[in-house]
C-alpha atoms as a PDB file:
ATOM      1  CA  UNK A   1     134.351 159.682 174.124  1.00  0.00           C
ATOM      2  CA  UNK A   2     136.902 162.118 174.788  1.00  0.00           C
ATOM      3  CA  UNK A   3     136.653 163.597 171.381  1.00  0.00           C
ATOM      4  CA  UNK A   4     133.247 163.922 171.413  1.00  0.00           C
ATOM      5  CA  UNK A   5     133.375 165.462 174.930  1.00  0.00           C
ATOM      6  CA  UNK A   6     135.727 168.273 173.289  1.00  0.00           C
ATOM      7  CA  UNK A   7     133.335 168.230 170.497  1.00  0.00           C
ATOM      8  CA  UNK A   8     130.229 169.535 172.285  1.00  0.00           C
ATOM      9  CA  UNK A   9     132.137 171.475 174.401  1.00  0.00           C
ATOM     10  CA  UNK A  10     133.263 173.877 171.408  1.00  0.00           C
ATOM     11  CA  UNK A  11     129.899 173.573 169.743  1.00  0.00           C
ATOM     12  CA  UNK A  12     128.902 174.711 173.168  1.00  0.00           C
ATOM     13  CA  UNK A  13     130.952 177.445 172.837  1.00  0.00           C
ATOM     14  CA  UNK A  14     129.539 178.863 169.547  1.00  0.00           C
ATOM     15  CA  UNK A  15     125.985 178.676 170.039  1.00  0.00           C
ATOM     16  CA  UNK A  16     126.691 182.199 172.291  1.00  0.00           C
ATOM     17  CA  UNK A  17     126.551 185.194 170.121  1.00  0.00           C
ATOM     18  CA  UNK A  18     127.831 187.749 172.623  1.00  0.00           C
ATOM     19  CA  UNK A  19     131.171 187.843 174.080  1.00  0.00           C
ATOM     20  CA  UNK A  20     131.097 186.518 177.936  1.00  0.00           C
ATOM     21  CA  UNK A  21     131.142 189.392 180.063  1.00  0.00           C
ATOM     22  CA  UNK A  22     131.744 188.969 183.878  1.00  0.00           C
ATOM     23  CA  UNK A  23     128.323 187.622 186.144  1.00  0.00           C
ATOM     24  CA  UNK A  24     127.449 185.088 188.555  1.00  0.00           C
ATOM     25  CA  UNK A  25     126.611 181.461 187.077  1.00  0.00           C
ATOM     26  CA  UNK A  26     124.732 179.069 188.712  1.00  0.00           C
ATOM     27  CA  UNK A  27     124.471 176.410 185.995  1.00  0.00           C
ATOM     28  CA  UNK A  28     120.799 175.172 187.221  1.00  0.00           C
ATOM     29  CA  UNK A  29     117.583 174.187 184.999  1.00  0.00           C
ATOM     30  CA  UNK A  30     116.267 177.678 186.627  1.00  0.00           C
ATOM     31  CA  UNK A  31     119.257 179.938 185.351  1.00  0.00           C
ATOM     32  CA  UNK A  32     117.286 180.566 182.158  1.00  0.00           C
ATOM     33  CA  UNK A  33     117.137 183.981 181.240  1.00  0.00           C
ATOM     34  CA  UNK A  34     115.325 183.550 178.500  1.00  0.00           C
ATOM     35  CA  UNK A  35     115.642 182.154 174.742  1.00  0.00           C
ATOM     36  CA  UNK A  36     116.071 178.164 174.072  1.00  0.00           C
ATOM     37  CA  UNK A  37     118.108 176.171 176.394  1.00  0.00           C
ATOM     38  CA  UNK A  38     120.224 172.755 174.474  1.00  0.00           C
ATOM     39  CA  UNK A  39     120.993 170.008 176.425  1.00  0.00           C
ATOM     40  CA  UNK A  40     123.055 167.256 175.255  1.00  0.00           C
ATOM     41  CA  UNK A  41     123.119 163.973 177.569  1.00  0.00           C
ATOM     42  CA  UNK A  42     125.954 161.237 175.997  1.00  0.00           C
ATOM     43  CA  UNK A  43     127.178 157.759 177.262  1.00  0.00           C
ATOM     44  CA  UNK A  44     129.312 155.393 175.403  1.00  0.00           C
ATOM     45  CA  UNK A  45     126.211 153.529 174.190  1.00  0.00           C
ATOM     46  CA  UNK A  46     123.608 156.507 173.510  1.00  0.00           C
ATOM     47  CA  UNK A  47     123.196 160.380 172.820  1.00  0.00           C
ATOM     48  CA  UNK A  48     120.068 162.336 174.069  1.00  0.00           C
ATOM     49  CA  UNK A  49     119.680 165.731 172.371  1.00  0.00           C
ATOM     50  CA  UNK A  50     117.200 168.049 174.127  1.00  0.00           C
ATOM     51  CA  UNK A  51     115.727 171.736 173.160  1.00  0.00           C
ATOM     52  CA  UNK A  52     113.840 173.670 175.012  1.00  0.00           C
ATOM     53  CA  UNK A  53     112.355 176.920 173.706  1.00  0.00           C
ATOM     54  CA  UNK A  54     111.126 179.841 175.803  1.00  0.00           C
ATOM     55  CA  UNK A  55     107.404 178.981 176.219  1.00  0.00           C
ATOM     56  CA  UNK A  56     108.626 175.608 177.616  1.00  0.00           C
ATOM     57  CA  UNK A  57     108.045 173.488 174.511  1.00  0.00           C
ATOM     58  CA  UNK A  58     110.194 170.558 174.995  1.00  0.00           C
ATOM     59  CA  UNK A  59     111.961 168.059 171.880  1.00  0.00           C
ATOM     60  CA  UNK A  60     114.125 165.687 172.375  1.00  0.00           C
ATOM     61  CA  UNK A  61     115.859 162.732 170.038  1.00  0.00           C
ATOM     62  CA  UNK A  62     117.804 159.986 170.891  1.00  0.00           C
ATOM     63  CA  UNK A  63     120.524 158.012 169.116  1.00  0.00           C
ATOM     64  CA  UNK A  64     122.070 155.311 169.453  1.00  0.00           C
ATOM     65  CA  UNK A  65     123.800 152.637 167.816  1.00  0.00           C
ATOM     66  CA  UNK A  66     123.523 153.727 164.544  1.00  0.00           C
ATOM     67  CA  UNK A  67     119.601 154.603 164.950  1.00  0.00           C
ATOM     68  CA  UNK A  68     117.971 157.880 165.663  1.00  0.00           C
ATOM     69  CA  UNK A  69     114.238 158.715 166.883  1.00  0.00           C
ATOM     70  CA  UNK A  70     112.076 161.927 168.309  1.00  0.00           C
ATOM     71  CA  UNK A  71     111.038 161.406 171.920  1.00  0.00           C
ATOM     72  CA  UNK A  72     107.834 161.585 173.058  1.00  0.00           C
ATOM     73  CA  UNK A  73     106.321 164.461 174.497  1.00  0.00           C
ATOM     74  CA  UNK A  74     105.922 163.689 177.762  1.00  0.00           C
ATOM     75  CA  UNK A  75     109.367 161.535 177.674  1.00  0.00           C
ATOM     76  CA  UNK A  76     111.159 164.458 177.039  1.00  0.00           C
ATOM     77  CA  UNK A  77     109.579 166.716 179.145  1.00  0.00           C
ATOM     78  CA  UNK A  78     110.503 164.680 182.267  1.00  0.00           C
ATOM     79  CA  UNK A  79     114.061 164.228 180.703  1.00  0.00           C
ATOM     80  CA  UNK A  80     114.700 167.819 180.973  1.00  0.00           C
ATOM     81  CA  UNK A  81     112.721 168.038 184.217  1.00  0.00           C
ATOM     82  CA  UNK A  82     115.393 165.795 186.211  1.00  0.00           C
ATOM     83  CA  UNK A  83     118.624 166.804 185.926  1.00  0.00           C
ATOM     84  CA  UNK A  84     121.586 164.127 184.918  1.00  0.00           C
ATOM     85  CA  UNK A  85     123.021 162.438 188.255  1.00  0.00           C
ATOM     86  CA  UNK A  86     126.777 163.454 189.327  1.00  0.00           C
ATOM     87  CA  UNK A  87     129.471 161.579 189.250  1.00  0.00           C
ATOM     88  CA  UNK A  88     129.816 158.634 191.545  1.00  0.00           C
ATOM     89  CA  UNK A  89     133.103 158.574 193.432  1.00  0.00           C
ATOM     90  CA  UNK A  90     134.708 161.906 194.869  1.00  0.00           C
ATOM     91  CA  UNK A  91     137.824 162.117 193.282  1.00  0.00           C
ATOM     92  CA  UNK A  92     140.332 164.203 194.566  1.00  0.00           C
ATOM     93  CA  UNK A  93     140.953 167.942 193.066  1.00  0.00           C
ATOM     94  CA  UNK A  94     143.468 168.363 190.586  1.00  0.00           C
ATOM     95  CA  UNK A  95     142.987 171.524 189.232  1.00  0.00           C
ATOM     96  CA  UNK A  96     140.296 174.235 190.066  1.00  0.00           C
ATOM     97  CA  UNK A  97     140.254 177.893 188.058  1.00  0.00           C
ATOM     98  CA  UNK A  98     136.869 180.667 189.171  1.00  0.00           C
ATOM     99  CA  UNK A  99     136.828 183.807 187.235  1.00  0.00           C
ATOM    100  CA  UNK A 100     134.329 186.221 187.157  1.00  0.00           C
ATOM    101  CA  UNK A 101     132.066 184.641 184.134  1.00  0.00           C
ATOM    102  CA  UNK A 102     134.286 181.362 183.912  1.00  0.00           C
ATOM    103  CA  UNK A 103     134.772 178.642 186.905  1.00  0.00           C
ATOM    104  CA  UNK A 104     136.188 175.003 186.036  1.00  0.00           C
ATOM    105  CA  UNK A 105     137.277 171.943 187.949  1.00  0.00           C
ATOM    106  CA  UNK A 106     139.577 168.681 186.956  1.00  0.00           C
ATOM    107  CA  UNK A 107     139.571 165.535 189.477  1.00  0.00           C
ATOM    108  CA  UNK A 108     140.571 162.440 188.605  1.00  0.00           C
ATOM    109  CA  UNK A 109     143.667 159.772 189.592  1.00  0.00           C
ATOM    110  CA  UNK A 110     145.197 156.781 188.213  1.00  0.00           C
ATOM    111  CA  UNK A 111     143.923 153.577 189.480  1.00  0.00           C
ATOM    112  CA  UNK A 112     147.333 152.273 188.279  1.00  0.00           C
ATOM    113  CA  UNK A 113     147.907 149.184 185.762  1.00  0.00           C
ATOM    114  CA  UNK A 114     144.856 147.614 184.082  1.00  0.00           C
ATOM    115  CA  UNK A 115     142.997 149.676 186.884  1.00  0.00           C
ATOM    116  CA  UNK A 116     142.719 152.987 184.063  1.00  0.00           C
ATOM    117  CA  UNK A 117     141.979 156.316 184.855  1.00  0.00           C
ATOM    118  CA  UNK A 118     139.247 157.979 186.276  1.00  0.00           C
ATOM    119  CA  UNK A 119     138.333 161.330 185.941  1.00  0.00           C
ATOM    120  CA  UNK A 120     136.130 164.488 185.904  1.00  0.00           C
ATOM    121  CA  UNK A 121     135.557 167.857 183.932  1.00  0.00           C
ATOM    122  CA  UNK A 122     132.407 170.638 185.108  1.00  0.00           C
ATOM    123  CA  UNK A 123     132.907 173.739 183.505  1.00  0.00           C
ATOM    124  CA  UNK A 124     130.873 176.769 183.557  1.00  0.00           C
ATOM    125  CA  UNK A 125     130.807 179.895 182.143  1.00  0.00           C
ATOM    126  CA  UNK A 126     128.796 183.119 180.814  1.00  0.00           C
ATOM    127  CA  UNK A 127     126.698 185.637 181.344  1.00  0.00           C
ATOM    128  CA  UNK A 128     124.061 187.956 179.555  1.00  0.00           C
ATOM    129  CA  UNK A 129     121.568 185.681 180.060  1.00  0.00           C
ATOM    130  CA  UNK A 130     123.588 183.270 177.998  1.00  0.00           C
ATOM    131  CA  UNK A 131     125.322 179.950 180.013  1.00  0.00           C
ATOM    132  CA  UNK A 132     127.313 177.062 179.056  1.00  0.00           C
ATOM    133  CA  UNK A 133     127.854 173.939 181.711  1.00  0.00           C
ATOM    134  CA  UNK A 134     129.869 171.009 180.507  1.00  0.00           C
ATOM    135  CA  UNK A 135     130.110 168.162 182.552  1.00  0.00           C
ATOM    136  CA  UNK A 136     132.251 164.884 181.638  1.00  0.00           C
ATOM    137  CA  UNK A 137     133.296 161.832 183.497  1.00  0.00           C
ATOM    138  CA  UNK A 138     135.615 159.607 182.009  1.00  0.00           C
ATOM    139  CA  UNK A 139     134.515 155.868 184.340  1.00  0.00           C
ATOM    140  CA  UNK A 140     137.765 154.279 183.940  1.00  0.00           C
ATOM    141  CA  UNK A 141     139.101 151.364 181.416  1.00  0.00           C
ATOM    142  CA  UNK A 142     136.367 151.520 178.274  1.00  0.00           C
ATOM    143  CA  UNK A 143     133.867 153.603 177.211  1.00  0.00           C
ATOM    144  CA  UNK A 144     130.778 152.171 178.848  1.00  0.00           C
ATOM    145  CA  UNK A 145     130.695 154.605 181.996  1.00  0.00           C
ATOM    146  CA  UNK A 146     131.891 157.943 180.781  1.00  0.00           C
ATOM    147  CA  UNK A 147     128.869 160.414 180.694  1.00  0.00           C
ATOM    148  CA  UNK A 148     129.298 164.148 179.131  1.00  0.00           C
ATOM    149  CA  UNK A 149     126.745 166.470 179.611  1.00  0.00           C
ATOM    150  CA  UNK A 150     126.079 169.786 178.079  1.00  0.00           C
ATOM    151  CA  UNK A 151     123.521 172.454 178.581  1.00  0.00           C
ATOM    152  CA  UNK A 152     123.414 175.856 176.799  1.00  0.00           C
ATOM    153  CA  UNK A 153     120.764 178.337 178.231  1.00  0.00           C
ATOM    154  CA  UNK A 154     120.054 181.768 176.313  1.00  0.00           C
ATOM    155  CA  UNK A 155     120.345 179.898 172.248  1.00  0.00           C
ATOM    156  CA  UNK A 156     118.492 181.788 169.809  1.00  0.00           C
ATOM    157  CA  UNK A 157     116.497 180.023 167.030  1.00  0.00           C
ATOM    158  CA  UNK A 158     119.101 179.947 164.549  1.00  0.00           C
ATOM    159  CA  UNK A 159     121.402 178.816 167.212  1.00  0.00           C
ATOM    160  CA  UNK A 160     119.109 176.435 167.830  1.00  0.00           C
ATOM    161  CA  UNK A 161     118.283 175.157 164.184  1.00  0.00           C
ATOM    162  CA  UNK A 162     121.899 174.912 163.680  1.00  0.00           C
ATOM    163  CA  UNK A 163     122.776 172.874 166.846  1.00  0.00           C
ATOM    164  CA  UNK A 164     119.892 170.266 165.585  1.00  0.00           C
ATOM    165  CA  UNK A 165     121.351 170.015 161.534  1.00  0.00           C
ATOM    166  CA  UNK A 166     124.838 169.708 162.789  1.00  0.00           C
ATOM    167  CA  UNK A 167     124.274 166.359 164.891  1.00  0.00           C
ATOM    168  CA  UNK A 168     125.649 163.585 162.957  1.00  0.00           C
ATOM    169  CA  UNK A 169     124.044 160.741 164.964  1.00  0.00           C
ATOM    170  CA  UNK A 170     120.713 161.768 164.478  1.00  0.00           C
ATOM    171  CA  UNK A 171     119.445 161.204 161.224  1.00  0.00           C
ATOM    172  CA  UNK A 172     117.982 163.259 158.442  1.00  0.00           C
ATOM    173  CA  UNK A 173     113.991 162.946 158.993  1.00  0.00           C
ATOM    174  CA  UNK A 174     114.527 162.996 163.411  1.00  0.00           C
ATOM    175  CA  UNK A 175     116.777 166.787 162.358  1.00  0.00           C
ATOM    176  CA  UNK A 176     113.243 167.452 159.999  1.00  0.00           C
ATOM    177  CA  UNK A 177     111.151 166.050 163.370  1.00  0.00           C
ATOM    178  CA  UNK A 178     112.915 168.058 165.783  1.00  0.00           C
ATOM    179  CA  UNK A 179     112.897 171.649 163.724  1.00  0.00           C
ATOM    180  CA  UNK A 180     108.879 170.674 163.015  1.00  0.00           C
ATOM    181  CA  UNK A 181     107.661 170.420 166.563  1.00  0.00           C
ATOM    182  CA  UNK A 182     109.685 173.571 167.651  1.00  0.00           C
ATOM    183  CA  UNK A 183     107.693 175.685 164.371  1.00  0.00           C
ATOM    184  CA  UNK A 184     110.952 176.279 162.465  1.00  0.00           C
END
């Protein structure tokens, strides 16, 4: 999980164009500012890729275990209508950075032995009318509980196109699917 956490956080990362430039982030589903906003929703058992593009067209996939399939319409549209739920616990603060452009938070503690770890990663950052939020929680002993989440707001098409081809759990007709229903 953690490598796929880092994963999506520097595919995040180049689906901007522009340089970040200083601004105010808010990191909502309202922050929009126009082209496609990605959304990438992960547990240890599943993956839930969602796109949507500026008239409010929404496509999502989902994979899991090996399988991959396009959501349905209205599926995905109240997917990307709720937003994913926080992390349980409050853990205490461990590191917090805020820039102009750029904020970021680590919690987390040791439960001690057999107990595992537990711990939390929101970052945040652009500007342009392009955003990037990251949020992962690492549960504690396993996989099973750790959620990532990432959303990208202000993707252009080929941004967009790229982000769906380069998603290795989804296969090869869902990718064909996805770029279909948003008219690439």
């Amino acid at each position: 999980m953690r490598w796929m956490i880092a994963a999506l956080a520097l595919g995040a990362l180049g689906a901007c164009d522009s340089p970040t430039t200083t601004g105010t982030l808010e990191g909502g589903p309202d922050d929009a500012a126009g082209g496609y906003t990605i959304e990438v929703r992960a547990t240890g058992a599943e993956q839930t890729y969602i796109v949507i593009a500026p008239d409010g067209l929404t496509v999502a996939a989902r994979a899991a275990e090996g399988a991959s399939a396009l959501m349905e319409s209205s599926r995905a549209q109240a997917l990307a209508a709720n937003p994913p739920p926080e992390g349980g616990e409050d853990l205490p603060e461990v590191m917090s950075l805020r820039l102009p452009g750029f904020s970021m938070s680590v919690s987390g503690m040791d439960e001690g032995e057999g107990g595992g770890e537990n711990g939390r990663v929101n970052l945040s950052m652009g500007a342009d009318g392009q955003n990037i939020v990251v949020r992962a929680d690492e549960g504690g002993p396993g996989e099973a509980d750790d959620r990532a989440y990432v959303r990208i707001t202000g993707a252009d098409a080929d941004s967009v196109r790229e982000f769906i081809d380069e998603q290795e759990d989804l296969s090869a007709e869902v990718k064909a699917q996805m770029r279909t229903a948003l008219g690439f």
